[in-house]
C-alpha atoms as a PDB file:
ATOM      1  CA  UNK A   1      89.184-168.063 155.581  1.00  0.00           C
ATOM      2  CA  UNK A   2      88.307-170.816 158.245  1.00  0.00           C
ATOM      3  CA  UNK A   3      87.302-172.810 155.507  1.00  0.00           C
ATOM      4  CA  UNK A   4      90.508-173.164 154.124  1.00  0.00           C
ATOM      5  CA  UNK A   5      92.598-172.996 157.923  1.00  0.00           C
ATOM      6  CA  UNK A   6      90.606-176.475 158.152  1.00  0.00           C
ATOM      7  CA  UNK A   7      91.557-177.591 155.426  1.00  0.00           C
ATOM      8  CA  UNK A   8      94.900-177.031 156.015  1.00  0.00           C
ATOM      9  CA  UNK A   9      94.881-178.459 159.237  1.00  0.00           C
ATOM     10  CA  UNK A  10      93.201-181.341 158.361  1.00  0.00           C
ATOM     11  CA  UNK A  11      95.975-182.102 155.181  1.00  0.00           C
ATOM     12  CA  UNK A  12      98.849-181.137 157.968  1.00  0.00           C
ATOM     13  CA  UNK A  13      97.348-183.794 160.321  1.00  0.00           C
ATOM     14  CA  UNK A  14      97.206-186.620 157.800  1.00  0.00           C
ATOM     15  CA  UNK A  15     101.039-186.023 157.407  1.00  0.00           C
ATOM     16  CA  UNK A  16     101.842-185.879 160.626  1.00  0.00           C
ATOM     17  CA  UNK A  17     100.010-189.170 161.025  1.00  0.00           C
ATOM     18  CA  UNK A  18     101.466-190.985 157.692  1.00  0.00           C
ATOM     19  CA  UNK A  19     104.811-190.083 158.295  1.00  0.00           C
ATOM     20  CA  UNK A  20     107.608-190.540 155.837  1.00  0.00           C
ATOM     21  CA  UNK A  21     107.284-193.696 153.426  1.00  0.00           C
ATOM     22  CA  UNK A  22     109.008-196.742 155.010  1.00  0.00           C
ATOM     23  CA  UNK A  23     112.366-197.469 153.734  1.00  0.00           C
ATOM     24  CA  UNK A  24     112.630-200.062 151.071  1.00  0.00           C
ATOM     25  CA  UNK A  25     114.302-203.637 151.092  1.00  0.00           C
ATOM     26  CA  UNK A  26     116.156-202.250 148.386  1.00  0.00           C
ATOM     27  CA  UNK A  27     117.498-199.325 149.397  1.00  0.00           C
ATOM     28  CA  UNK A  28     121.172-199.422 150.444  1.00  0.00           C
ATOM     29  CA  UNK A  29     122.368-198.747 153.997  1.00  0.00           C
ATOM     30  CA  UNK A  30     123.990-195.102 154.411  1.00  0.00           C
ATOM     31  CA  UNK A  31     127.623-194.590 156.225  1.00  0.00           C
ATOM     32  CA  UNK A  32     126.298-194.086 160.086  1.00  0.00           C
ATOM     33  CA  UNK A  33     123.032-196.007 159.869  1.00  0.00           C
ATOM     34  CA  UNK A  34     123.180-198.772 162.710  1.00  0.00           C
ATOM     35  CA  UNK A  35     122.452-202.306 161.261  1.00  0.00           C
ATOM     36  CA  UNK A  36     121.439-205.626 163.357  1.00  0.00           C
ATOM     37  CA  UNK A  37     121.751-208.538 161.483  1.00  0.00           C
ATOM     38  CA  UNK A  38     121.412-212.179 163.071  1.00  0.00           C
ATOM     39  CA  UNK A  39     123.797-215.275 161.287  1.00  0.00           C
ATOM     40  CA  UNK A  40     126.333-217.430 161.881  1.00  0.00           C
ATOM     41  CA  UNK A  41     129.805-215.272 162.625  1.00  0.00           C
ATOM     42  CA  UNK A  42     133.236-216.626 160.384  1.00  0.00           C
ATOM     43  CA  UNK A  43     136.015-215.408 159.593  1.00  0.00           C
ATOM     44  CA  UNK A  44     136.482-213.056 156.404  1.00  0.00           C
ATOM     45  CA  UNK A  45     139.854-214.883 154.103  1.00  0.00           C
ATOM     46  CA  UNK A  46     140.668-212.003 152.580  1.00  0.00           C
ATOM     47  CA  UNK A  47     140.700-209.589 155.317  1.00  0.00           C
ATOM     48  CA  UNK A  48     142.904-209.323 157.992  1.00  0.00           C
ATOM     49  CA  UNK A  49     140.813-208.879 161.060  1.00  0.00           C
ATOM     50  CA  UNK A  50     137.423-209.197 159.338  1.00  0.00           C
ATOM     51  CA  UNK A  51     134.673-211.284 160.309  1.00  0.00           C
ATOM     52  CA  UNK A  52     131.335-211.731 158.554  1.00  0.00           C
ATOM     53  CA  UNK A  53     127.621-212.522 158.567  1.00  0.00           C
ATOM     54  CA  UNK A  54     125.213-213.163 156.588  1.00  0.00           C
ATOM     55  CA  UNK A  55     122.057-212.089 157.723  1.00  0.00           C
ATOM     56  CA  UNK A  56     118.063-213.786 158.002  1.00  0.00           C
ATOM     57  CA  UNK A  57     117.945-211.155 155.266  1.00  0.00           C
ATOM     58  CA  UNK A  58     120.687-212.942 152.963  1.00  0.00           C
ATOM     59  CA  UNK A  59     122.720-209.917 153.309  1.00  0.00           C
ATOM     60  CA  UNK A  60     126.412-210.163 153.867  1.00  0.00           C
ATOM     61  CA  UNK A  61     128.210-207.678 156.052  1.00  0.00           C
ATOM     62  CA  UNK A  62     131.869-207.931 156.909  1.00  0.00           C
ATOM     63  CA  UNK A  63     132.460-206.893 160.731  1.00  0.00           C
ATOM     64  CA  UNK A  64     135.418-205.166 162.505  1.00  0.00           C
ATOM     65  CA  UNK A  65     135.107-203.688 165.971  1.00  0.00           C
ATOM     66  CA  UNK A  66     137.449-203.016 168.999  1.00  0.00           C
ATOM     67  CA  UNK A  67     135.075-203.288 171.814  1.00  0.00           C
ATOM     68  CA  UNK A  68     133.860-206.520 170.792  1.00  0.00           C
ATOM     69  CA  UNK A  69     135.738-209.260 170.753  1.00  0.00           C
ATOM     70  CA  UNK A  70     134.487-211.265 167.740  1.00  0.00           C
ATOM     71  CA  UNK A  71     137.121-214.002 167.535  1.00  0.00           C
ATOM     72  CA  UNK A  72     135.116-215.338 170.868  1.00  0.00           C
ATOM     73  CA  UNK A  73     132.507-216.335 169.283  1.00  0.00           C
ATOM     74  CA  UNK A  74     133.336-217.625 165.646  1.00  0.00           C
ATOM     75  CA  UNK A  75     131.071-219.978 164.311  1.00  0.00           C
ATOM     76  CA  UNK A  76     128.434-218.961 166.770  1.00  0.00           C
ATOM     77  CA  UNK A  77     124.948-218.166 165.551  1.00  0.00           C
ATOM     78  CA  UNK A  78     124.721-214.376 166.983  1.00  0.00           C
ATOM     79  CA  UNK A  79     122.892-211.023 166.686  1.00  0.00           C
ATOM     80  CA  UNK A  80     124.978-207.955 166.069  1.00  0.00           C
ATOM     81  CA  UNK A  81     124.344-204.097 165.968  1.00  0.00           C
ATOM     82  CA  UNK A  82     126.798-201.839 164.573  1.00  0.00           C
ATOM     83  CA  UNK A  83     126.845-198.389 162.089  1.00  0.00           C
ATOM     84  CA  UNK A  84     127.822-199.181 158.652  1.00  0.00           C
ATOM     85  CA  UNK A  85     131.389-197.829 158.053  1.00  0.00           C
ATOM     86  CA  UNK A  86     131.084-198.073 154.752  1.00  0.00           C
ATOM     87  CA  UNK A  87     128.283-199.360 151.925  1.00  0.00           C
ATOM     88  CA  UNK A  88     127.916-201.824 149.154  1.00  0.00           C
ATOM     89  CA  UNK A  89     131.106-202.960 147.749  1.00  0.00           C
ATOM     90  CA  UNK A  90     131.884-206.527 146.091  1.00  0.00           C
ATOM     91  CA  UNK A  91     129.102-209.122 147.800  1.00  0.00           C
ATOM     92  CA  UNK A  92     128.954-207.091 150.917  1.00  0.00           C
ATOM     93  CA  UNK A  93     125.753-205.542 151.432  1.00  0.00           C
ATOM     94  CA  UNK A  94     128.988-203.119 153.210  1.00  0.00           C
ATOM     95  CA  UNK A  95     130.899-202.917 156.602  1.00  0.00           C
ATOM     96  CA  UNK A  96     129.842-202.002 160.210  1.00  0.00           C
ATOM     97  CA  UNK A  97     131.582-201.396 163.208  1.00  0.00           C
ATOM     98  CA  UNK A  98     130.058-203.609 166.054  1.00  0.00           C
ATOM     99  CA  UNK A  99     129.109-201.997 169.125  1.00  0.00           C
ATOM    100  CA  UNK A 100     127.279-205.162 170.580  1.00  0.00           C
ATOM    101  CA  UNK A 101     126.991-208.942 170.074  1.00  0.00           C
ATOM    102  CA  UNK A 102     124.382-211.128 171.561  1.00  0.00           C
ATOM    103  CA  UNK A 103     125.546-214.964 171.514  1.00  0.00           C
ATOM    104  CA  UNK A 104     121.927-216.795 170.062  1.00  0.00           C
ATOM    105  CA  UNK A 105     123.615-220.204 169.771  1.00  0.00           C
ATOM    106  CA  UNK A 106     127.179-221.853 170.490  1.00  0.00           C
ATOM    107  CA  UNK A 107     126.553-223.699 166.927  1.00  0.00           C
ATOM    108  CA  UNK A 108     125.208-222.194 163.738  1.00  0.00           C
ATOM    109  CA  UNK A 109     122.755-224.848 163.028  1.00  0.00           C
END
């Protein structure tokens, strides 16, 4: 009976330690998950009130928020953190809501 409480113990350690698998590149962002994505910050044409970014990743997320004022700093090169308000759709890796911008450059070069 010890035998096997080891045993158990043991297996219940390694996947405690291991954890759950890492998520994959491709797997696509879920409705609440909070993204940061560093680009250069324009304005979306077909969307009122829509920014976007395109990401170090090469992922394209269109941006509302109405804490942050955006407009401030289009064509900057910033980082931005928001929850994805909704996924995939068109060439959007999806939308997020920004809850904080961090200016990296005044230029996107």
């Amino acid at each position: 009976m010890m035998y096997k409480h080891a045993i158990l113990t043991g297996l219940c350690g390694l996947a405690l330690t291991f954890g759950p698998p890492p998520a994959r590149a491709d797997d696509k962002p879920a409705k609440g998950q909070t993204i940061t994505a560093t680009g250069c910050l324009t304005k979306d044409t077909k969307e009122k009130d829509e920014f976007m970014i395109t990401g170090e990743d090469g992922k394209t997320w269109g941006l509302k928020s109405d804490t942050v004022k955006l407009n401030a700093h289009l064509n900057h090169k910033v980082t931005v953190t928001g929850k994805v308000t909704e996924g995939e759709h068109g060439k959007e890796a999806g939308d997020l809501n920004v809850s904080n911008l961090k200016m990296v450059s005044d230029n996107c070069k």
